[in-house]
Protein backbone atom coordinates (compact mmCIF):
# COMPACT_ATOMS: atom_id res chain seq x y z
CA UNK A 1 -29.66 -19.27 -21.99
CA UNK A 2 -26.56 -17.91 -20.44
CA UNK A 3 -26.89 -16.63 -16.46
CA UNK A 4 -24.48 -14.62 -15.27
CA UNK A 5 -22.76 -16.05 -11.87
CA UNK A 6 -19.74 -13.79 -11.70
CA UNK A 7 -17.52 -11.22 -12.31
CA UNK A 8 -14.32 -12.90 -11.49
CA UNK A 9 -11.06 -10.53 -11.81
CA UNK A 10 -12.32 -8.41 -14.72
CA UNK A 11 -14.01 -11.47 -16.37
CA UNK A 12 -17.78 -12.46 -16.68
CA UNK A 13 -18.50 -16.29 -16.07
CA UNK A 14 -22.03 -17.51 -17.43
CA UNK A 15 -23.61 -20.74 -16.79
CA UNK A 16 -25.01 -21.84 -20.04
CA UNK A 17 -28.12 -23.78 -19.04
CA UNK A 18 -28.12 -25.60 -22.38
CA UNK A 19 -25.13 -27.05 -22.70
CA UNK A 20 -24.65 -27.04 -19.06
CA UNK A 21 -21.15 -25.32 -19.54
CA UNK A 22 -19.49 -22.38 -18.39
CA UNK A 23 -18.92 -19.54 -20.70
CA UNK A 24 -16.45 -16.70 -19.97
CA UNK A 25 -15.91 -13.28 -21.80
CA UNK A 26 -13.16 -10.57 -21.03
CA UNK A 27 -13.51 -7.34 -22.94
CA UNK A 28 -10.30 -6.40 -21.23
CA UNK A 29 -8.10 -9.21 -23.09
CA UNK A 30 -11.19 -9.78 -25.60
CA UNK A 31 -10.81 -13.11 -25.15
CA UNK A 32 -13.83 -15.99 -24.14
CA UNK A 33 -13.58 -19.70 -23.71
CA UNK A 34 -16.22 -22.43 -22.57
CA UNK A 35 -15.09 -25.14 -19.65
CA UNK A 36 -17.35 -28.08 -18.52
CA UNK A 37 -16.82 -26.77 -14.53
CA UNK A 38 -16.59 -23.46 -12.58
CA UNK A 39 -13.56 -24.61 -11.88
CA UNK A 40 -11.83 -25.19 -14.05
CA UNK A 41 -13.26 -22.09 -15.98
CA UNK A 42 -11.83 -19.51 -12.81
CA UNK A 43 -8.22 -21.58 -13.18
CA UNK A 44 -8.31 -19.96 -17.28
CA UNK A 45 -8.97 -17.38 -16.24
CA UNK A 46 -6.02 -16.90 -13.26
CA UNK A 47 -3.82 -18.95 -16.06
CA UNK A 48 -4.62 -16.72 -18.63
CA UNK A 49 -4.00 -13.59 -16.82
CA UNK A 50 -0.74 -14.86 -15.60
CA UNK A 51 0.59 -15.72 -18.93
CA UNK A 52 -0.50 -12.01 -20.48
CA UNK A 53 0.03 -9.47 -17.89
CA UNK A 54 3.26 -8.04 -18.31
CA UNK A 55 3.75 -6.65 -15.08
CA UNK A 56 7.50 -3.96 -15.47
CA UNK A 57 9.35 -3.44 -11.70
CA UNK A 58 8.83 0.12 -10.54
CA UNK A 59 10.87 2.14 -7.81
CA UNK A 60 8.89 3.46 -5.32
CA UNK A 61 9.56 5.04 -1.94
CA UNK A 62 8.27 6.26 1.13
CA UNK A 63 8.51 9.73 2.06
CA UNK A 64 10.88 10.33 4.82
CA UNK A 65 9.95 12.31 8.04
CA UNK A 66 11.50 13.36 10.85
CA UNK A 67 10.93 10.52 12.76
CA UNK A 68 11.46 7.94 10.08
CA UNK A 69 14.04 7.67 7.30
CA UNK A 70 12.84 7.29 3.48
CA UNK A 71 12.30 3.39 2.35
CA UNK A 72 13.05 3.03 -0.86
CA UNK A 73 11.33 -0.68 -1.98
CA UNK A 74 10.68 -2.34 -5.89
CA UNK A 75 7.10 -3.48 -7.10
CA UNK A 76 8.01 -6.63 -8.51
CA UNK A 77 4.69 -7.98 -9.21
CA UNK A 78 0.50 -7.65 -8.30
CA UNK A 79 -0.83 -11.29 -6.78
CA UNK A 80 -5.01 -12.59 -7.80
CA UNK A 81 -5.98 -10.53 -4.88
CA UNK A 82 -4.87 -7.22 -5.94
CA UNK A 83 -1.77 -6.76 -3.74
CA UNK A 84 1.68 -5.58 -4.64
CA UNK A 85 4.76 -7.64 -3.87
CA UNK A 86 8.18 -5.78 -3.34
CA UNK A 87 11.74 -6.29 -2.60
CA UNK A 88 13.50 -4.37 0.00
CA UNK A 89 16.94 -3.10 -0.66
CA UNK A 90 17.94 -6.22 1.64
CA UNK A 91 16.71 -8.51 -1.13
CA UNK A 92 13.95 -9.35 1.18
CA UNK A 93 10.57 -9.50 -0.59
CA UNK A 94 7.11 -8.98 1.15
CA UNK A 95 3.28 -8.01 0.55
CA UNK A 96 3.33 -4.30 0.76
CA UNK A 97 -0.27 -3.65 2.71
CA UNK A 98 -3.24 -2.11 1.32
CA UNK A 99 -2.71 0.62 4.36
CA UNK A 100 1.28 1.62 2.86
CA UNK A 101 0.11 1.80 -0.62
CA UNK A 102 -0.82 5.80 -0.20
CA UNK A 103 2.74 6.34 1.56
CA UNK A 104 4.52 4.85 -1.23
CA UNK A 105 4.73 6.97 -4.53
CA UNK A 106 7.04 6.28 -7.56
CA UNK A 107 10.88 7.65 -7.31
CA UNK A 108 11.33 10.85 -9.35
CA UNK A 109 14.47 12.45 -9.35
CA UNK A 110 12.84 15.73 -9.74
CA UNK A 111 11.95 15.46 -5.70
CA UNK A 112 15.65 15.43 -5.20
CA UNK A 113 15.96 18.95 -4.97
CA UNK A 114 12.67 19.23 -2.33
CA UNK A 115 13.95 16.53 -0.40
CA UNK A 116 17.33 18.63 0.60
CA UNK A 117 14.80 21.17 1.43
CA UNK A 118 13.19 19.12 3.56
CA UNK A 119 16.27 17.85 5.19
CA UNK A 120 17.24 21.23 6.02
CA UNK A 121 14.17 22.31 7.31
CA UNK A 122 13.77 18.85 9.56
CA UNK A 123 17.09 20.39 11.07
CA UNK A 124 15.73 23.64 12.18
CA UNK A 125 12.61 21.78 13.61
CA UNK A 126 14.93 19.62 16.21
CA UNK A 127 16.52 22.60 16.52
CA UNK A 128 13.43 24.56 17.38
CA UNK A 129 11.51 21.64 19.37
CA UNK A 130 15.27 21.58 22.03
CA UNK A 131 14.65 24.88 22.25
CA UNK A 132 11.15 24.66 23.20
CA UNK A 133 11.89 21.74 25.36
CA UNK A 134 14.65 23.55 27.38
CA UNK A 135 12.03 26.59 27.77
CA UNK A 136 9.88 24.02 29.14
CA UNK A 137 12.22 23.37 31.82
CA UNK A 138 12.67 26.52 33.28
CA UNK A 139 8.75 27.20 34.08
CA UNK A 140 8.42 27.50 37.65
CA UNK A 141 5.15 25.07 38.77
CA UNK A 142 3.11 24.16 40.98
CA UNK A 143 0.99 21.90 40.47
CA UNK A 144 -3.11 21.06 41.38
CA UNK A 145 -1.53 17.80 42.99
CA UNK A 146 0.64 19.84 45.10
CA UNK A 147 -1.66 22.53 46.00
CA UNK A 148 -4.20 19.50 47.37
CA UNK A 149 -1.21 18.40 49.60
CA UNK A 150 -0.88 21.99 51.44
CA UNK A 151 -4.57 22.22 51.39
CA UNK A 152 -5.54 18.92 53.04
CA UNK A 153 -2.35 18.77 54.92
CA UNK A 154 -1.56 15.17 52.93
């Protein structure tokens, strides 16, 4: 009788109680293989996946704001724990978090002509916020903190 223990990166391990083996089964890679330990049974499997998964580079980038400029960064490769390596323009490679991965998106050069756009209109807001800044400037106050002072004679 086989008992399921578990599902280990897309792959079912079994313990088979009769021949006191492990028995694992992808339907992914429809592939299965028997090993005498656990193991040795998870290190197929991590082996096995490693050998087969062709894993192609892709271009991604981060959207640039007003703040920040655009980071431009290549996937070079997925680890056993489901995280994406990159390399920075620098050459520098890195984990890229599970927190950037819905800031980064693939490079299209169809965004080329929305991210001039964007430029232009990131322009006009610096513009707009100095304005609004120099505004700010010229408001006459007086403040609570003040008003306490003539009050209380502080």
């Amino acid at each position: 009788m086989r008992v399921l223990i578990e599902n280990y990166r897309g792959w079912e391990i079994y313990f088979d109680t009769e021949n006191e083996t492990f028995y694992t089964v992808s339907n992914r890679y429809d592939n299965q293989q028997t090993k005498k330990s656990y193991a040795s049974t998870k290190k197929f499997i991590d082996d096995y996946i490693k050998e087969n998964q062709s894993f192609k580079p892709i271009k991604v980038q981060k959207m640039k704001t007003m703040y920040n400029d655009a980071k431009f960064v290549t996937l070079i490769g997925l680890r056993k724990d489901g995280a994406f390596m990159y390399e920075d323009e620098k050459g520098e490679k890195a984990q890229l978090s599970k927190y950037d991965e819905k800031e980064f998106f693939v490079v299209n050069p169809e965004n080329d002509v929305h991210f001039v756009e964007l430029e232009r209109l990131y322009a006009e807001q610096r513009k707009i916020s100095k304005l609004i800044e120099e505004e700010q400037l010229k408001v006459v106050k007086v403040d609570v903190k003040q008003i306490r002072k003539n009050l209380l004679g502080e």
